[in-house]
N, C-alpha and C. Protein backbone atom coordinates (compact mmCIF):
# COMPACT_ATOMS: atom_id res chain seq x y z
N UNK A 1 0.82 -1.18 0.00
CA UNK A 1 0.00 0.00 0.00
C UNK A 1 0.87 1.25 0.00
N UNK A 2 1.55 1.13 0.97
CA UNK A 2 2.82 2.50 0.59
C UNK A 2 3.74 2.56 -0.22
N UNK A 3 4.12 1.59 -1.68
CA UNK A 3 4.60 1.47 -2.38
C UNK A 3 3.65 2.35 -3.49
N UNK A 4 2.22 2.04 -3.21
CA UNK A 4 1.30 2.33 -4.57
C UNK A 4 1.35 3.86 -4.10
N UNK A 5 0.78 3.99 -2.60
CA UNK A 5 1.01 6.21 -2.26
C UNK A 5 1.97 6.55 -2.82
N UNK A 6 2.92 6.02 -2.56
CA UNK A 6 4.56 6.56 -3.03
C UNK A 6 4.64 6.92 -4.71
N UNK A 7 4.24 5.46 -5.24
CA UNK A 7 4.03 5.96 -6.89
C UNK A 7 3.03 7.16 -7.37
N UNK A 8 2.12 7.35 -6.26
CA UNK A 8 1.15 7.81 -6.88
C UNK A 8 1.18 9.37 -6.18
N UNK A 9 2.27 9.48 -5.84
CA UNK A 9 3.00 11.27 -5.39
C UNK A 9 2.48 11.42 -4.06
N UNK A 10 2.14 10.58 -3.18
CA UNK A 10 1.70 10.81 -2.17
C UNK A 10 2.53 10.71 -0.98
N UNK A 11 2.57 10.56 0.39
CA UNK A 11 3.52 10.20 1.38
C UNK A 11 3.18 9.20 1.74
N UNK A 12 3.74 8.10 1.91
CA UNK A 12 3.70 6.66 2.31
C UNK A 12 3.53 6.50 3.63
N UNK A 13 3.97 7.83 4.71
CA UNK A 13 4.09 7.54 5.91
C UNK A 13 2.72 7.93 6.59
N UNK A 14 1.97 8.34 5.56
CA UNK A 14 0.37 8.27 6.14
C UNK A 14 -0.37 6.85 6.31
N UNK A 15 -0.11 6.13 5.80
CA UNK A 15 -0.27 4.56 5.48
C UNK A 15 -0.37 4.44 6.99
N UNK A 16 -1.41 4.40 7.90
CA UNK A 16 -0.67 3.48 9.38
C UNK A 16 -1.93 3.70 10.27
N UNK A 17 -1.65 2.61 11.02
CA UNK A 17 -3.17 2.14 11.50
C UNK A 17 -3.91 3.61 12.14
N UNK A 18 -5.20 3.61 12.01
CA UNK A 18 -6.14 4.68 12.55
C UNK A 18 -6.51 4.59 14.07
N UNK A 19 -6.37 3.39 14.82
CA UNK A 19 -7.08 3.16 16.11
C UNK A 19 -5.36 2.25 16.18
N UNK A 20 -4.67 2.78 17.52
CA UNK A 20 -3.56 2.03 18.06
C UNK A 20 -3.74 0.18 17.98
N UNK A 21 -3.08 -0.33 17.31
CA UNK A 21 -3.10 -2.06 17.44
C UNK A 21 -1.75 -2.35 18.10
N UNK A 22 -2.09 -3.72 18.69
CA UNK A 22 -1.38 -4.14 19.53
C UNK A 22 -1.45 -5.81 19.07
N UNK A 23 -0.34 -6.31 19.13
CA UNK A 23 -0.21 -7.99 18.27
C UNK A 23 0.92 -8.76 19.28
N UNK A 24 0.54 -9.54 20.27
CA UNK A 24 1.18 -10.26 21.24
C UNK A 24 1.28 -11.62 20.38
N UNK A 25 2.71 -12.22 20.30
CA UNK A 25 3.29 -13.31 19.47
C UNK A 25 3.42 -14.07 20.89
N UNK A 26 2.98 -15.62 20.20
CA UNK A 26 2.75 -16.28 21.28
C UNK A 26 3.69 -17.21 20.45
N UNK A 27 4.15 -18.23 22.04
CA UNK A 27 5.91 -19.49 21.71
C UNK A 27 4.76 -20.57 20.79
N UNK A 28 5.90 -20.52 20.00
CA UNK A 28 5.65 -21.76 19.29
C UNK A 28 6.89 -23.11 19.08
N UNK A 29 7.67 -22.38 20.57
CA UNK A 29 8.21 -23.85 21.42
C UNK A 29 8.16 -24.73 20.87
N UNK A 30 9.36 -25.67 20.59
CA UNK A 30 9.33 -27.08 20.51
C UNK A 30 10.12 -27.84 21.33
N UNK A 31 9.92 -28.71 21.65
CA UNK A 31 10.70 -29.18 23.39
C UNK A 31 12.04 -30.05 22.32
N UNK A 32 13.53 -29.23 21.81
CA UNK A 32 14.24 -29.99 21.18
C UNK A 32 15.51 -30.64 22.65
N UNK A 33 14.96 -30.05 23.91
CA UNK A 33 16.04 -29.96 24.81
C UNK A 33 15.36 -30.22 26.05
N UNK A 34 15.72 -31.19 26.84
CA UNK A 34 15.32 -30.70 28.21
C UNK A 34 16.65 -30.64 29.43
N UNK A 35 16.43 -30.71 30.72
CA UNK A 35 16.93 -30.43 31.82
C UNK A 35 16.93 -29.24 32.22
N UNK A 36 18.16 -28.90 33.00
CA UNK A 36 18.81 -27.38 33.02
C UNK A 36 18.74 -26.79 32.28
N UNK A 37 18.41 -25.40 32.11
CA UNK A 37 18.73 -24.41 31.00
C UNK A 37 17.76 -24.61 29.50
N UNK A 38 17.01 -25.96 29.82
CA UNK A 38 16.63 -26.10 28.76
C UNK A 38 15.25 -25.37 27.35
N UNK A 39 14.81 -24.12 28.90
CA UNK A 39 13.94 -23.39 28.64
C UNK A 39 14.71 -22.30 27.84
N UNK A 40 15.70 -22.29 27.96
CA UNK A 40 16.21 -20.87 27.02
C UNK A 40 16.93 -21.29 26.16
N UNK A 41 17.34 -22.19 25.60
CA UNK A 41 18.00 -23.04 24.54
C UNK A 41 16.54 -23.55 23.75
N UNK A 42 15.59 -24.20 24.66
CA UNK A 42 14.37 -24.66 23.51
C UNK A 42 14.27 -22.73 23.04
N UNK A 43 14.15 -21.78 23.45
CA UNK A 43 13.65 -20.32 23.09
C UNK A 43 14.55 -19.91 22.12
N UNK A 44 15.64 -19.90 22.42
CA UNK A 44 16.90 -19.94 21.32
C UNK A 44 16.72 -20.52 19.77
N UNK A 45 16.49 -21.78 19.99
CA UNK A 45 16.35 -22.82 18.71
C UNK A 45 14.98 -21.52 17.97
N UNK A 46 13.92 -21.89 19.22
CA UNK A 46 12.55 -20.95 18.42
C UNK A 46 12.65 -19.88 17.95
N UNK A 47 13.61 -19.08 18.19
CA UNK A 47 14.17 -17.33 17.42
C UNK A 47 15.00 -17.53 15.99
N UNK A 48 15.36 -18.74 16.42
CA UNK A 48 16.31 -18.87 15.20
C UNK A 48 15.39 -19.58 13.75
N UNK A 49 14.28 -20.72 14.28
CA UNK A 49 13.49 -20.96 13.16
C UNK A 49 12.83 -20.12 13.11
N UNK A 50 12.60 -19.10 13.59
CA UNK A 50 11.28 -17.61 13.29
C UNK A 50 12.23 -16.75 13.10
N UNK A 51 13.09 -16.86 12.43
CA UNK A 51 14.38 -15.38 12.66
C UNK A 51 13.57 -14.54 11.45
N UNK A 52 13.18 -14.35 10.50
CA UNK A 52 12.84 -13.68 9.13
C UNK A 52 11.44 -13.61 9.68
N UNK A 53 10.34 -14.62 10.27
CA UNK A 53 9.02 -14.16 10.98
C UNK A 53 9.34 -12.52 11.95
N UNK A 54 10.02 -12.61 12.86
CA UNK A 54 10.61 -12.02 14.04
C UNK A 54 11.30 -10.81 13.61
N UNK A 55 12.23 -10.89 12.40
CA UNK A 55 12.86 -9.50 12.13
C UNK A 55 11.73 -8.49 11.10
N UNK A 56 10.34 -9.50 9.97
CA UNK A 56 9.21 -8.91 9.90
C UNK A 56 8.40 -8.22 11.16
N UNK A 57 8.31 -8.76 11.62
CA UNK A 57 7.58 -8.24 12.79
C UNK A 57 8.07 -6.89 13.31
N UNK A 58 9.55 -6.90 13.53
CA UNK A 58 10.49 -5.48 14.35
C UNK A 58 9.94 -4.61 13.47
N UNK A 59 10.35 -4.81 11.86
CA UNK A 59 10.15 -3.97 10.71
C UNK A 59 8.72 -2.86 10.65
N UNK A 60 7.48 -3.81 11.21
CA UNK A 60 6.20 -4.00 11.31
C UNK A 60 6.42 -2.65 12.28
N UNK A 61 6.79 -3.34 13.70
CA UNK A 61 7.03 -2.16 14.94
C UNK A 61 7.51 -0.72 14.63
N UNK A 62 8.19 -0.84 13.76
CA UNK A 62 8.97 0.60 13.54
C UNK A 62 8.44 1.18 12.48
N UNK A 63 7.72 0.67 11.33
CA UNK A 63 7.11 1.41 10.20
C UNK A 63 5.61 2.44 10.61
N UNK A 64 5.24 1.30 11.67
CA UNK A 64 3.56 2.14 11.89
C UNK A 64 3.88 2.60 13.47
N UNK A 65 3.17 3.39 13.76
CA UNK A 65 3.16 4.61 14.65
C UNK A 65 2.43 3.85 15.83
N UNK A 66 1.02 3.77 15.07
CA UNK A 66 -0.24 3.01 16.11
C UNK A 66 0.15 1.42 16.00
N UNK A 67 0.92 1.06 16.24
CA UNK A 67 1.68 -0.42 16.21
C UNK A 67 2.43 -1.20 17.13
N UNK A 68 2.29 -1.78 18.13
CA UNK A 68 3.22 -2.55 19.62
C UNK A 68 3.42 -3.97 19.07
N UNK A 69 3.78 -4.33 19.06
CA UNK A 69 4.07 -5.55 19.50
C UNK A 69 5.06 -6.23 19.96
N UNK A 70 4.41 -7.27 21.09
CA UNK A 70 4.91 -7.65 22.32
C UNK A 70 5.66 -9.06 22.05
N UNK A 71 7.07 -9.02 21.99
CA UNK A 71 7.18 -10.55 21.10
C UNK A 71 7.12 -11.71 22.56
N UNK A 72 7.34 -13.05 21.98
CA UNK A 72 7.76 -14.23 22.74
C UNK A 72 8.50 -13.86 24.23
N UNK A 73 8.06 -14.42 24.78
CA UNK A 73 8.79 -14.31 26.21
C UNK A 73 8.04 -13.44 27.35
N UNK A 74 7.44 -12.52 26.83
CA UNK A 74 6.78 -11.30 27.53
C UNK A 74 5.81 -11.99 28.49
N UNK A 75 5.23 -13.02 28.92
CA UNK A 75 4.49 -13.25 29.36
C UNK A 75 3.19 -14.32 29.33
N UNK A 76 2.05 -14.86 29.87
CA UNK A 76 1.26 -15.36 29.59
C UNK A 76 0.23 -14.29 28.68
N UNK A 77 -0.26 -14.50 27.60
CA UNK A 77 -1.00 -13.86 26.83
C UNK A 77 -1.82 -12.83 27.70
N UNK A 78 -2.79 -13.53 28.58
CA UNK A 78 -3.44 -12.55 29.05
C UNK A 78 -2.97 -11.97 30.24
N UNK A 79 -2.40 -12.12 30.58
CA UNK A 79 -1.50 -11.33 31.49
C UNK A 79 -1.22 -10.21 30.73
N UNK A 80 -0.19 -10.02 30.15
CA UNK A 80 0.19 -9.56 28.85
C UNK A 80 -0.71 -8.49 28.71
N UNK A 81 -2.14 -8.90 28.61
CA UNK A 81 -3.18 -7.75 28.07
C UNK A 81 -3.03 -7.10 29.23
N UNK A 82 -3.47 -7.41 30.30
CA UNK A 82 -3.96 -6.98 31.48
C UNK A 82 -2.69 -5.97 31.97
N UNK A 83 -1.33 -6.15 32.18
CA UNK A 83 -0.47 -5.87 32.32
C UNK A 83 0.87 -4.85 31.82
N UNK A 84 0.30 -4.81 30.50
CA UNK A 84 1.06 -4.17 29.51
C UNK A 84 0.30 -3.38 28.53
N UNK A 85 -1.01 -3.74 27.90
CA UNK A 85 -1.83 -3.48 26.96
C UNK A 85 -2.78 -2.42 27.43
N UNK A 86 -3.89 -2.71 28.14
CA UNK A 86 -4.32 -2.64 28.40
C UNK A 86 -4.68 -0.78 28.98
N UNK A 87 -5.42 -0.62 28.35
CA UNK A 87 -5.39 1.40 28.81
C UNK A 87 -6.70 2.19 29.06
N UNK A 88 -7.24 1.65 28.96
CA UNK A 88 -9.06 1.46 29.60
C UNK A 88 -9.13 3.13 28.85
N UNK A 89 -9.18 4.07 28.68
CA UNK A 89 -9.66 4.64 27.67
C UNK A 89 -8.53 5.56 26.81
N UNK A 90 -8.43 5.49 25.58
CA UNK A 90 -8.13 5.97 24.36
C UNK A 90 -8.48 7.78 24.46
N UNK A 91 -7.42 8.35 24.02
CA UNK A 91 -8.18 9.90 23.37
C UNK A 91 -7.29 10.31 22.55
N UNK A 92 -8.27 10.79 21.77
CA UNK A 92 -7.74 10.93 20.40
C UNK A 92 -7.84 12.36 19.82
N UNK A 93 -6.94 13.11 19.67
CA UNK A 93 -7.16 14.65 19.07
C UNK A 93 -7.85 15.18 17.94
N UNK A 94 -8.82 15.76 18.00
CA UNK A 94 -9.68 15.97 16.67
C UNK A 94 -9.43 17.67 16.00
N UNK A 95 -9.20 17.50 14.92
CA UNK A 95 -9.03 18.52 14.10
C UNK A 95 -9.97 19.52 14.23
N UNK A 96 -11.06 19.21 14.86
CA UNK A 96 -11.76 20.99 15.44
C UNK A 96 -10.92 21.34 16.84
N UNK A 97 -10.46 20.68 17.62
CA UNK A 97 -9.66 21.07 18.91
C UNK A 97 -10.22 19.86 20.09
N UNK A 98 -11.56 19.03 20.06
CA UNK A 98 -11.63 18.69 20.69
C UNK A 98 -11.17 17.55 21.05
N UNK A 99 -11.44 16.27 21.88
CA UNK A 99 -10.62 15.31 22.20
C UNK A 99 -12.15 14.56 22.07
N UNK A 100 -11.41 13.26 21.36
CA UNK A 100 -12.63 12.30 21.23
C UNK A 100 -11.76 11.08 22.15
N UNK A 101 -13.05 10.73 23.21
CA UNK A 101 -12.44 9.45 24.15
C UNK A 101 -13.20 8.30 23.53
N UNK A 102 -12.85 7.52 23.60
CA UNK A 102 -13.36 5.61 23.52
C UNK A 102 -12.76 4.89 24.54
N UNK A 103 -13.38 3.66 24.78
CA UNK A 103 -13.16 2.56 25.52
C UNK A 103 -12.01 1.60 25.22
N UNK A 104 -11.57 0.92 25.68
CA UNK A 104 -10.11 -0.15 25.16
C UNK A 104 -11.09 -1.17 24.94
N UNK A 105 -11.13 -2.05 23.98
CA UNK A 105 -11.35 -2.94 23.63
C UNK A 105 -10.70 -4.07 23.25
N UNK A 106 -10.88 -5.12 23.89
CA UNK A 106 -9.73 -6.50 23.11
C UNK A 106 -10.42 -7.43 22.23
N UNK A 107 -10.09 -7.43 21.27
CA UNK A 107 -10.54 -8.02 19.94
C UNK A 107 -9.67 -9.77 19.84
């Protein structure tokens, strides 16, 4: 989409979400190890088969404005929301001067 603004004389860096999103990546662990240590070596192996998933994702983080995401490790999912996400109401600046509030919602 910001390839086609760009061709089409526009600014690409308008391209970006309208309402803040938030995208918590959950382990997709595979038990190649156990004992000692074996929780951060199985996490290890998992960064390294998601390395090109994972460096999309950073890319993702830094292109859009209204954009978080919380990678692997951060937590139990909903924790996660509750803990980190979570902002019970939104406000948003409106081009007459006033402030428009909404509710947080988890989708």
């Amino acid at each position: 989409m910001r390839d086609a603004v760009k061709r089409l004389g526009g600014d690409p860096a308008k391209i970006n979400p309208i309402c803040p999103a938030d995208l918590v990546i959950d382990h997709s662990v595979q038990v190649d190890f156990s004992g000692k240590g074996a929780l951060e070596k199985n996490q290890e192996v998992e960064f390294e088969r998601n390395r090109e998933r994972f460096q999309f994702l950073k890319w993702g983080a830094r292109a859009f404005q209204n954009m978080l995401i919380v990678p692997p490790g951060s937590g139990i999912v909903h924790q996660v929301n509750l803990e980190f996400l979570a902002r019970v109401v939104f406000s948003c600046p409106q081009t007459d001067g006033r402030t428009l509030l909404y509710p947080d919602s988890l989708m």
